[in-house]
Protein backbone atom coordinates (compact mmCIF):
# COMPACT_ATOMS: atom_id res chain seq x y z
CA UNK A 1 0.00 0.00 0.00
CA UNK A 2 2.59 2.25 0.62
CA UNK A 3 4.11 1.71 -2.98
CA UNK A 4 0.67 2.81 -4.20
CA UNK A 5 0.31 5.88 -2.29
CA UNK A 6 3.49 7.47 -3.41
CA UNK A 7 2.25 6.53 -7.13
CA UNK A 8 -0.83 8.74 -6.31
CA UNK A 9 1.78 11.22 -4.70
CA UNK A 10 3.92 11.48 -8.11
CA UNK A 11 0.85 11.55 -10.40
CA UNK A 12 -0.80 14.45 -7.96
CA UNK A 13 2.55 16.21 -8.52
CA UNK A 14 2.90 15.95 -12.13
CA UNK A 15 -0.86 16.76 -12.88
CA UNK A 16 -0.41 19.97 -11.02
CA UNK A 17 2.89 20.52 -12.69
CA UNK A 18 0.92 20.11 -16.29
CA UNK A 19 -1.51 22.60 -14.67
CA UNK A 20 1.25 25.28 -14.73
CA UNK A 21 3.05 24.35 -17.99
CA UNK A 22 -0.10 24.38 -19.64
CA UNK A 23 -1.44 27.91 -18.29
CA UNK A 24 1.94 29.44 -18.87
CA UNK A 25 1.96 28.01 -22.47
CA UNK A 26 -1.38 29.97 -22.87
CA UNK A 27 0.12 33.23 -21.30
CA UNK A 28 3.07 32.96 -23.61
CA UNK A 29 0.61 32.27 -26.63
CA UNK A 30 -1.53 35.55 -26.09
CA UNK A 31 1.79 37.64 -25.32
CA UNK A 32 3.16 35.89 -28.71
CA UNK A 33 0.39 37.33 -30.93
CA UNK A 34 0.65 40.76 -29.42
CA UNK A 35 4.49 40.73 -29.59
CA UNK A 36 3.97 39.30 -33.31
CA UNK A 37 2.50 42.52 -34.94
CA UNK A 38 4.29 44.66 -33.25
CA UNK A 39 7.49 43.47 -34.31
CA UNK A 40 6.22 42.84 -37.90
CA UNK A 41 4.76 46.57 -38.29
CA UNK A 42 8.25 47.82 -37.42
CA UNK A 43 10.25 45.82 -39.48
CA UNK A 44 9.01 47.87 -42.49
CA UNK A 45 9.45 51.05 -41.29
CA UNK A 46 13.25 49.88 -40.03
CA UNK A 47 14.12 48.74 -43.61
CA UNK A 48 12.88 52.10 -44.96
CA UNK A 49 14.64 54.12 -42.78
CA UNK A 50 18.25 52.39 -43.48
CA UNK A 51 17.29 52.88 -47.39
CA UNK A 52 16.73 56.38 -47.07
CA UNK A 53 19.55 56.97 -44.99
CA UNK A 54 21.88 54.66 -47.30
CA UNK A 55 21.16 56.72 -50.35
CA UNK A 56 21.63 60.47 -48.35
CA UNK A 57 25.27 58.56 -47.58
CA UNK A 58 26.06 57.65 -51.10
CA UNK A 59 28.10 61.23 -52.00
CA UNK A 60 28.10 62.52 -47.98
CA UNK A 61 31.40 63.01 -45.77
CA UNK A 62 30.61 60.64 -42.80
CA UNK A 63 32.76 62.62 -40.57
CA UNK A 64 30.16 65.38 -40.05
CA UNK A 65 28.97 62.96 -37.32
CA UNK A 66 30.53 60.59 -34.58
CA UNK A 67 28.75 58.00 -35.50
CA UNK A 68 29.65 56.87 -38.60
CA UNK A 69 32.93 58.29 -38.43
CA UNK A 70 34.95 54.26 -37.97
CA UNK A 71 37.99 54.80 -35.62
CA UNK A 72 41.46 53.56 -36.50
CA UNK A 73 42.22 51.86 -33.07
CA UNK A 74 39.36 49.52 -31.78
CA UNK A 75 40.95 48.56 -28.30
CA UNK A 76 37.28 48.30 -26.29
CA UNK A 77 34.77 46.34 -28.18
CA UNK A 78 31.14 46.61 -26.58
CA UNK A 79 28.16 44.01 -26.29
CA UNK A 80 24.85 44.88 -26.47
CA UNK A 81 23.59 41.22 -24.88
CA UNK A 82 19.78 41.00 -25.04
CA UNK A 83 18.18 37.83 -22.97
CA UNK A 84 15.28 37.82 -20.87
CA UNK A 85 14.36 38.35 -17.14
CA UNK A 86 13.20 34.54 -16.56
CA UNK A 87 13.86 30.91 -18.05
CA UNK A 88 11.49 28.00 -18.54
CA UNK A 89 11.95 29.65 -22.11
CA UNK A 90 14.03 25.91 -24.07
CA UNK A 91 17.74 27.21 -24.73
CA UNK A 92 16.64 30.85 -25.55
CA UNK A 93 19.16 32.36 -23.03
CA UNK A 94 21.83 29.86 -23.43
CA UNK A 95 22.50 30.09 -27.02
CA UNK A 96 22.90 33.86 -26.62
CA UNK A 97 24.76 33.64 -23.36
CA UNK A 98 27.22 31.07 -25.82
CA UNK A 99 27.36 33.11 -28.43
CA UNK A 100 28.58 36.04 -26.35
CA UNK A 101 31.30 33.80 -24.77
CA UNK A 102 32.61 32.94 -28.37
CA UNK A 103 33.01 36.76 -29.42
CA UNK A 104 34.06 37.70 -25.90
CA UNK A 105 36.88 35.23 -26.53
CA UNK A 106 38.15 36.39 -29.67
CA UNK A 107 38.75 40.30 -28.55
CA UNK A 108 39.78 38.99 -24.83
CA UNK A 109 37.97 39.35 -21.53
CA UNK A 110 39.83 42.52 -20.99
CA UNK A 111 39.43 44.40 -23.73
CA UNK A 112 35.14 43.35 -23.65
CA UNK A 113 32.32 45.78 -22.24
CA UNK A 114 29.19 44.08 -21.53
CA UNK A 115 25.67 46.19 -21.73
CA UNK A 116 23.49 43.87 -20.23
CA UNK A 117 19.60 43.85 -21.34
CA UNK A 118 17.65 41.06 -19.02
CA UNK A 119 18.56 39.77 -16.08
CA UNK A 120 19.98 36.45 -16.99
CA UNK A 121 22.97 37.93 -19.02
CA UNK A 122 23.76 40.06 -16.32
CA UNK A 123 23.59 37.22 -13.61
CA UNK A 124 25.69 34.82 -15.21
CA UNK A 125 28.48 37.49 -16.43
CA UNK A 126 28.71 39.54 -12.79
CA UNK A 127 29.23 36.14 -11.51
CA UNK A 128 31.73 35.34 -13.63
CA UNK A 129 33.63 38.96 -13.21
CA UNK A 130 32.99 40.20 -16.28
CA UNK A 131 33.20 44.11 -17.22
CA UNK A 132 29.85 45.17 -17.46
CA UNK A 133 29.33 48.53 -17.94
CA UNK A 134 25.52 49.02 -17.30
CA UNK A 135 22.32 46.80 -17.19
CA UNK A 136 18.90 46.91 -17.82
CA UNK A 137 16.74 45.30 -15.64
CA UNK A 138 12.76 45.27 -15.49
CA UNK A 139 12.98 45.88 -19.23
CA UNK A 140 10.25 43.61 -20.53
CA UNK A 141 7.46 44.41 -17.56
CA UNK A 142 6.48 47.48 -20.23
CA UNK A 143 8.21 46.99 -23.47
CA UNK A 144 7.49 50.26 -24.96
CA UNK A 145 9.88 52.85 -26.88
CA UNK A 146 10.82 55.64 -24.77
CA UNK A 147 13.02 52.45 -23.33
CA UNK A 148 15.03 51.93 -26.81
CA UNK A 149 15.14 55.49 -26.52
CA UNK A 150 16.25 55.63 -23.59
CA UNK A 151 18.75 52.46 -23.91
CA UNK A 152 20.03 54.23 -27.25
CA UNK A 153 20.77 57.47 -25.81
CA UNK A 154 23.31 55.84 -22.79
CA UNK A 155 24.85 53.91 -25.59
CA UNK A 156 25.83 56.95 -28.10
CA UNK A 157 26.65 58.71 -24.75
CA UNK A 158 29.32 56.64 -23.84
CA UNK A 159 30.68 56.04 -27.21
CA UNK A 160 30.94 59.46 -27.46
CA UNK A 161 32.66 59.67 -23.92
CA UNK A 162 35.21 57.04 -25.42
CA UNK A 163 34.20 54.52 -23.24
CA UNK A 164 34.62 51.77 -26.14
CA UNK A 165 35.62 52.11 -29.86
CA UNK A 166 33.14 49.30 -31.01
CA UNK A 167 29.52 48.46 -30.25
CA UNK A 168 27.84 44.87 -31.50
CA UNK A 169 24.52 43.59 -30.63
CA UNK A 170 23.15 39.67 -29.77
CA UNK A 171 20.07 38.98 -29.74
CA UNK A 172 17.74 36.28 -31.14
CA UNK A 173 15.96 37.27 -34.58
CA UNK A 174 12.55 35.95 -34.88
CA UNK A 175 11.62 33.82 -37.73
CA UNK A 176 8.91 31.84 -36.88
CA UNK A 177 6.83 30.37 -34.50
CA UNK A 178 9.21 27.61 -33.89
CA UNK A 179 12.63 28.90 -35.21
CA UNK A 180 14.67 32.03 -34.02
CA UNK A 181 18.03 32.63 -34.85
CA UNK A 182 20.85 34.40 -32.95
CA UNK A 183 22.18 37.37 -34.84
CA UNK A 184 25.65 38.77 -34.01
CA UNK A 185 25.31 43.03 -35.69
CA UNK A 186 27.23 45.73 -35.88
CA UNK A 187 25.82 49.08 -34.11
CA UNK A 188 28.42 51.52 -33.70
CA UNK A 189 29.85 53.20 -35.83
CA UNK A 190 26.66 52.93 -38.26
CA UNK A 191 27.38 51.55 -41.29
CA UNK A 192 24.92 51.64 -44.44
CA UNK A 193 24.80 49.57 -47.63
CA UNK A 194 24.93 52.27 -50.50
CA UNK A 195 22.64 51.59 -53.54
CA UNK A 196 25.59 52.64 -56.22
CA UNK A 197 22.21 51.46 -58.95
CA UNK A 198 20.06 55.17 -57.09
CA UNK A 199 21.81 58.19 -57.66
CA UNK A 200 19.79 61.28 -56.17
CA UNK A 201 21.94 64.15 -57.99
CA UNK A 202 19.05 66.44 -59.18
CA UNK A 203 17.05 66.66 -55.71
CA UNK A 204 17.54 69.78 -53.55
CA UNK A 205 17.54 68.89 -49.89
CA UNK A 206 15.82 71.47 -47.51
CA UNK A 207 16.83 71.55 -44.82
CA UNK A 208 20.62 70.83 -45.93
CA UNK A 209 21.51 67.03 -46.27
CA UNK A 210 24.29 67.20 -43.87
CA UNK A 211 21.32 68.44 -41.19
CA UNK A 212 18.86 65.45 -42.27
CA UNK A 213 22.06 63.16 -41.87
CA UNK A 214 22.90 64.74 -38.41
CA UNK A 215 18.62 64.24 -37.62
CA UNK A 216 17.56 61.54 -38.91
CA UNK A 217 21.26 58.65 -38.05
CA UNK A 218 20.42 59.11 -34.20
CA UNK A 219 17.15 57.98 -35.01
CA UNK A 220 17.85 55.09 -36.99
CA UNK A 221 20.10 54.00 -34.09
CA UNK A 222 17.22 54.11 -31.24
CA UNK A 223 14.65 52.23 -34.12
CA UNK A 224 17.87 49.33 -34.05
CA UNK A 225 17.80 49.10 -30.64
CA UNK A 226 13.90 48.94 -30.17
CA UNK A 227 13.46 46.74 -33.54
CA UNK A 228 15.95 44.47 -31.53
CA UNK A 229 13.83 44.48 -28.39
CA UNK A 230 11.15 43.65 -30.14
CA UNK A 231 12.90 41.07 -32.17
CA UNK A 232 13.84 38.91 -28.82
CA UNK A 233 10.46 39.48 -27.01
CA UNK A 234 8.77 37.56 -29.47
CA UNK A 235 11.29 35.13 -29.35
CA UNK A 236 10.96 34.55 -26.06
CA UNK A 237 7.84 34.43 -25.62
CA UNK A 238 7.81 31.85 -29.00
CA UNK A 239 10.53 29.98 -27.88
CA UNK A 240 8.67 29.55 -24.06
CA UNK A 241 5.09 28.60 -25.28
CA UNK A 242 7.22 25.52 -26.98
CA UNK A 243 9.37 24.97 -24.04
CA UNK A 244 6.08 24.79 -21.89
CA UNK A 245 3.81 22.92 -24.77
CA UNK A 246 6.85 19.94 -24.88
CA UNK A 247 6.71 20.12 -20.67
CA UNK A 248 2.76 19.36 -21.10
CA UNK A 249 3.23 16.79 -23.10
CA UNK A 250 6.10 15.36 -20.95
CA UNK A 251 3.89 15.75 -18.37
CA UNK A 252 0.72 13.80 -19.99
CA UNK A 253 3.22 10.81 -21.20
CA UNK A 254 4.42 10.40 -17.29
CA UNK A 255 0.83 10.47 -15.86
CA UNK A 256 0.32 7.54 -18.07
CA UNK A 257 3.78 5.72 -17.26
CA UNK A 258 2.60 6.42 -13.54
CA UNK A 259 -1.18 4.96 -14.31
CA UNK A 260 -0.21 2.02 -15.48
CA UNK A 261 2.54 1.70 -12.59
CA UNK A 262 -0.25 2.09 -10.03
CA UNK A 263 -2.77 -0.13 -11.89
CA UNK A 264 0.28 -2.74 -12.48
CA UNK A 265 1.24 -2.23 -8.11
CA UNK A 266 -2.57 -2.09 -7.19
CA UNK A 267 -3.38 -5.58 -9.37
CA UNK A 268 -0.50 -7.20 -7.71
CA UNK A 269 -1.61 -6.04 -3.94
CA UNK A 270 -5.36 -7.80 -5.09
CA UNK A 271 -3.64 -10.91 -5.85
CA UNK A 272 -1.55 -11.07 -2.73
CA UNK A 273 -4.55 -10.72 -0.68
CA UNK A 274 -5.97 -12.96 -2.32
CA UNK A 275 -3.39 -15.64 -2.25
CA UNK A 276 -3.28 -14.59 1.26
CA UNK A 277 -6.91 -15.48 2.06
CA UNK A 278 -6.79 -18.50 0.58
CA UNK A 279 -4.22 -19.83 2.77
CA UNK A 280 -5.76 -18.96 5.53
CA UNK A 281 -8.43 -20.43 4.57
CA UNK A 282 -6.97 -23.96 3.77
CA UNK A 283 -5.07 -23.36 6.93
CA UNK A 284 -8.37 -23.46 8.82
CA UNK A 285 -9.61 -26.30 6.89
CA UNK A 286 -6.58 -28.37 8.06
């Protein structure tokens, strides 16, 4: 009997367990959808931007700003790490975590400064005495963009202040419901793809080009940062409704191992009392 009540034990366990998974699959599902459009109505306006930008660059002197202005000596490479503020979210933080140890170790721990975005990057690098020059916590509670704004702004400031030649972002790059992909981008200094096929030579800019350059590049850099934000909330929350949907089914397929375990222990306690009653019984007889 006491075989069979721990059976009962494990399967009230897991069943609640399943309860959870299951609810927090849901949760992740509605946040999913929400997190979906927003990232997809931004992508568009992203890709415009760069375009437009791109083809003011193609006959511009890119030392009329700081930011696209490349520097000769890169001795302080930055990482813009972007994970989340909790697991139960499959290998979401881990591959980005890995991937940040990888380029980490090809500049050198020393020469590395770490921007942390999400609590789990910044846990497992300050534990691991890592440089980390600021972190972002609390990020995700109200995703909005006065944060990218905000997040952008510290960044340029302290490239500016010549706290590191280099900035690079990691983050995972949502491609569909079931796939994202780690991306590894350069953010500072800005570089654009000129369109050498586009050649703008008969428009007149007002104001001045070199003032739409100077307005419109900071902007483009705070739309990176909140594109990427959006980018790896939907990949969390898309890579945690299938973490959670695999635990429910986990779940469901030990409930049954632990059924027929009890069914298999309770048939055999039956037929031991049994067996035992009948030997009593022919013990009497005799």
């Amino acid at each position: 009997m006491a075989n069979l009540k721990n059976i009962q034990t494990q399967i009230k366990s897991v069943s609640s367990i399943q309860k959870v998974t299951k609810a927090m699959k849901m949760v992740a599902a509605a946040k999913l959808r929400r997190a979906q459009e927003r990232m997809e109505k931004a992508r568009p306006y992203s890709e415009r931007l760069e375009n437009l930008i791109g083809n003011l660059l193609i006959d511009a002197d890119t030392s009329i700003l700081p930011l696209l202005e490349t520097r000769g000596d890169i001795q302080k490479h930055a990482l813009l790490i972007i994970t989340s503020d909790r697991g139960l979210a499959g290998s979401f933080n881990s591959n980005i975590i890995k991937k940040a140890e990888e380029e980490i170790a090809k500049v050198g721990k020393n020469n590395a400064v770490l921007i942390c975005i999400g609590k789990k990057c910044y846990e497992y690098f300050n534990n691991r005495n890592y440089q980390i020059d600021y972190s972002y916590s609390e990020t995700w509670n109200d995703l909005n963009y006065n944060q990218a704004i905000k997040i952008g702004n510290g960044l340029v400031s302290s490239y500016l202040k010549n706290k590191f030649d280099s900035l690079s972002v990691i983050y995972n790059y949502f491609k569909n419901t079931a796939s994202q992909e780690v991306l590894y981008n350069q953010l500072l200094p800005i570089t654009f793809e000129n369109n050498d096929e586009i050649k703008l030579n008969d428009i007149i800019y007002e104001p001045s080009k070199k003032e739409l350059i100077q307005s419109l590049v900071p902007k483009f850099f705070n739309t990176e940062i909140w594109q990427c934000l959006l980018e790896s909330f939907a990949s969390e929350q898309a890579a945690r409704m299938l973490a959670m949907d695999n635990a429910t089914e986990n779940a469901k397929d030990m409930i049954s191992d632990l059924k027929l375990q009890f069914n298999k222990a309770r048939q055999t306690a039956i037929t031991t009392e049994m067996l035992e009653i009948v030997g009593g019984a022919e013990a009497l007889s005799n």
